[in-house]
C-alpha atoms as a PDB file:
ATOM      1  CA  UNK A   1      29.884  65.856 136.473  1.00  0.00           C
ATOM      2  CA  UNK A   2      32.618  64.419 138.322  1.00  0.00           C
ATOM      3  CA  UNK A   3      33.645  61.072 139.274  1.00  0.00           C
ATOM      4  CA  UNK A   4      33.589  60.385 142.646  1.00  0.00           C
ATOM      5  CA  UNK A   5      36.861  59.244 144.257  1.00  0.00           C
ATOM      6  CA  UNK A   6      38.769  60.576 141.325  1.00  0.00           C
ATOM      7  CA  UNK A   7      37.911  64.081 141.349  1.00  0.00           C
ATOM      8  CA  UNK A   8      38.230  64.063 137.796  1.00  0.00           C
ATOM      9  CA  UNK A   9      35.547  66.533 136.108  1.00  0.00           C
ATOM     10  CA  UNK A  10      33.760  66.181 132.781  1.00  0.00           C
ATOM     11  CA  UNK A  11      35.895  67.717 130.139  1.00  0.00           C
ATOM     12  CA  UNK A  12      32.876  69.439 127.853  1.00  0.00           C
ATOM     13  CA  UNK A  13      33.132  71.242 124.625  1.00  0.00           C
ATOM     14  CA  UNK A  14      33.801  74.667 127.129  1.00  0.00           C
ATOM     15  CA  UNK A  15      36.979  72.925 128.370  1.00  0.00           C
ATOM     16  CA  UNK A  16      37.997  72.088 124.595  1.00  0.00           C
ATOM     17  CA  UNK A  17      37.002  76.027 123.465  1.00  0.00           C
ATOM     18  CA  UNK A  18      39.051  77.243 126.545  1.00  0.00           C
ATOM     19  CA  UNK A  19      42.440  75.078 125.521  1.00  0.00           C
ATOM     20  CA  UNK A  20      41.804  76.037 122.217  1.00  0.00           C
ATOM     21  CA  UNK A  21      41.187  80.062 122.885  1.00  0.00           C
ATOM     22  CA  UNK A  22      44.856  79.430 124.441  1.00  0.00           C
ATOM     23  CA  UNK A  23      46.532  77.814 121.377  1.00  0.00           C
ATOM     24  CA  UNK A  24      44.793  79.974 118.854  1.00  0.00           C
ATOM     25  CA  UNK A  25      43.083  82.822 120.604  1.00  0.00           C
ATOM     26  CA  UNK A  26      38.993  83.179 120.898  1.00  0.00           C
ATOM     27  CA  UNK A  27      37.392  84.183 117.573  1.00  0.00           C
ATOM     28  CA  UNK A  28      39.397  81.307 116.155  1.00  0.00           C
ATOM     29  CA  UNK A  29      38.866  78.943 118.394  1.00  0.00           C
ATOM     30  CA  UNK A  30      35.006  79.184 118.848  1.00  0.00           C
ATOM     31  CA  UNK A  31      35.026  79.045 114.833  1.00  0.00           C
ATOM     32  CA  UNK A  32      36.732  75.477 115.220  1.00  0.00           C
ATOM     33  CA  UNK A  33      34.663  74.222 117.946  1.00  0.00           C
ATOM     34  CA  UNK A  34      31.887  75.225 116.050  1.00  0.00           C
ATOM     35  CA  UNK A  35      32.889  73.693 112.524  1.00  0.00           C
ATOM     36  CA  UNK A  36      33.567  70.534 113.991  1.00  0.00           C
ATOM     37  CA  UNK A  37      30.347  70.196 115.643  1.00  0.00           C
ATOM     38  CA  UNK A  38      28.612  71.116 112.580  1.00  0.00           C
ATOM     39  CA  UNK A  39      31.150  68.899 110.504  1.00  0.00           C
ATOM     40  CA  UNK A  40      30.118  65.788 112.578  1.00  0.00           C
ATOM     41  CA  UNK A  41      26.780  66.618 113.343  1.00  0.00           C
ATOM     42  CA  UNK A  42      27.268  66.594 117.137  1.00  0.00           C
ATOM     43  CA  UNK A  43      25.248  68.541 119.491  1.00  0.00           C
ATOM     44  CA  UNK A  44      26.472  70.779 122.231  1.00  0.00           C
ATOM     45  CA  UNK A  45      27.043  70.488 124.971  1.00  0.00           C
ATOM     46  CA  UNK A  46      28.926  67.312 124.140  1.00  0.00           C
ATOM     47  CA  UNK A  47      29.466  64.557 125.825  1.00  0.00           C
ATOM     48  CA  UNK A  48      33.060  62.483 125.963  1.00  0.00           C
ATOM     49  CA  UNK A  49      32.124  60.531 123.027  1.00  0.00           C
ATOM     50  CA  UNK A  50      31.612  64.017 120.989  1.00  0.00           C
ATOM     51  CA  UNK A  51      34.482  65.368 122.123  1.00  0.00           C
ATOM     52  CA  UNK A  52      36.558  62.968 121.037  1.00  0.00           C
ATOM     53  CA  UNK A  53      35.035  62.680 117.833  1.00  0.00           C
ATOM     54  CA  UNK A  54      35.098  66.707 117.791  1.00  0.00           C
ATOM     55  CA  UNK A  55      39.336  66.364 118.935  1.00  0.00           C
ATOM     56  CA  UNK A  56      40.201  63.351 115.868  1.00  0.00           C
ATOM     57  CA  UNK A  57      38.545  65.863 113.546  1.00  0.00           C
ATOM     58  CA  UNK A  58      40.288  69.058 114.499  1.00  0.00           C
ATOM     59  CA  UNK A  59      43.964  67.104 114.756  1.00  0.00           C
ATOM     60  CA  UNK A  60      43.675  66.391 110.838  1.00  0.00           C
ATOM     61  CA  UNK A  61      43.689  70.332 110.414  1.00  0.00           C
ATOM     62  CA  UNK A  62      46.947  71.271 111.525  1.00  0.00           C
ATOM     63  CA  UNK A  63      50.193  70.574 113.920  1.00  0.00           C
ATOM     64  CA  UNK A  64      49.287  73.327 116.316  1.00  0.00           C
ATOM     65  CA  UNK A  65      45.983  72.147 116.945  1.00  0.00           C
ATOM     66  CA  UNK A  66      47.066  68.786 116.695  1.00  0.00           C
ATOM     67  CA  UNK A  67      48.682  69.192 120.252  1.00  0.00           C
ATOM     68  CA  UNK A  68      45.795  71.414 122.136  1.00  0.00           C
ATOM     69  CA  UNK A  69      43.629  68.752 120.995  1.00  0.00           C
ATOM     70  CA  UNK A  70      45.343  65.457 121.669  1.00  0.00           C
ATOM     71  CA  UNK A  71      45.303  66.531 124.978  1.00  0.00           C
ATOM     72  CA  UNK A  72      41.664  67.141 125.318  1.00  0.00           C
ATOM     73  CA  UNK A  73      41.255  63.691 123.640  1.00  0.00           C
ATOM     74  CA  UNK A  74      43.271  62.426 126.344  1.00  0.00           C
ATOM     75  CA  UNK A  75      41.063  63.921 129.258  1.00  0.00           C
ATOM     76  CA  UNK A  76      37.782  62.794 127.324  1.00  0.00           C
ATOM     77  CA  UNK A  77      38.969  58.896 127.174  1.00  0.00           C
ATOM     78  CA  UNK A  78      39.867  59.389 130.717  1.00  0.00           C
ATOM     79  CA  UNK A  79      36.709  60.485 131.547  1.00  0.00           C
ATOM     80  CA  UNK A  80      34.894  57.547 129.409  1.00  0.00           C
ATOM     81  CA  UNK A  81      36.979  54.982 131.219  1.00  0.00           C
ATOM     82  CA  UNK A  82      37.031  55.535 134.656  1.00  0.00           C
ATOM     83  CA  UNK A  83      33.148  56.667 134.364  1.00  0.00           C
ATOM     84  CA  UNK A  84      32.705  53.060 132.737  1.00  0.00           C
ATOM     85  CA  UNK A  85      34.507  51.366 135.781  1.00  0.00           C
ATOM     86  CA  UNK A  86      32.300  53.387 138.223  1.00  0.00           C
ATOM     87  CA  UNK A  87      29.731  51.052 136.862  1.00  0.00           C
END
């Protein structure tokens, strides 16, 4: 979904498995995606509020992934707040 008048789209938990296939290449990062779904009990696809408890979980486990995933954080509180002011 995307926000009208922003064109800002959805991040989902594809758009956290692609940055994270960049940082630490496929096999590893659909392992991660997956273990912190499981880890939190969160369902795919995931909304913002998954993904952002998905990101705070997967920053504790290391400094490289502490960066891909800030940033999809980031894009995922975006998303929460400028969907809430569409309101």
């Amino acid at each position: 979904m995307t926000i009208p008048g922003y064109d800002y789209a959805q991040p989902t938990d594809k758009s956290l498995l692609a940055a994270l296939t960049t940082s630490v290449g496929p096999d590893a990062a659909k392992a991660l995606t997956d273990l912190a779904a499981k880890k939190l009990g969160r369902r795919t696809p995931a909304g913002p509020d998954d993904l952002i408890a998905m990101t705070e979980y997967l920053m504790e486990l290391g400094d490289l992934l502490r960066v891909t995933t800030r940033s999809e954080k980031i894009r995922a509180v975006t998303y929460r707040a400028l969907n809430a002011a569409m309101r």
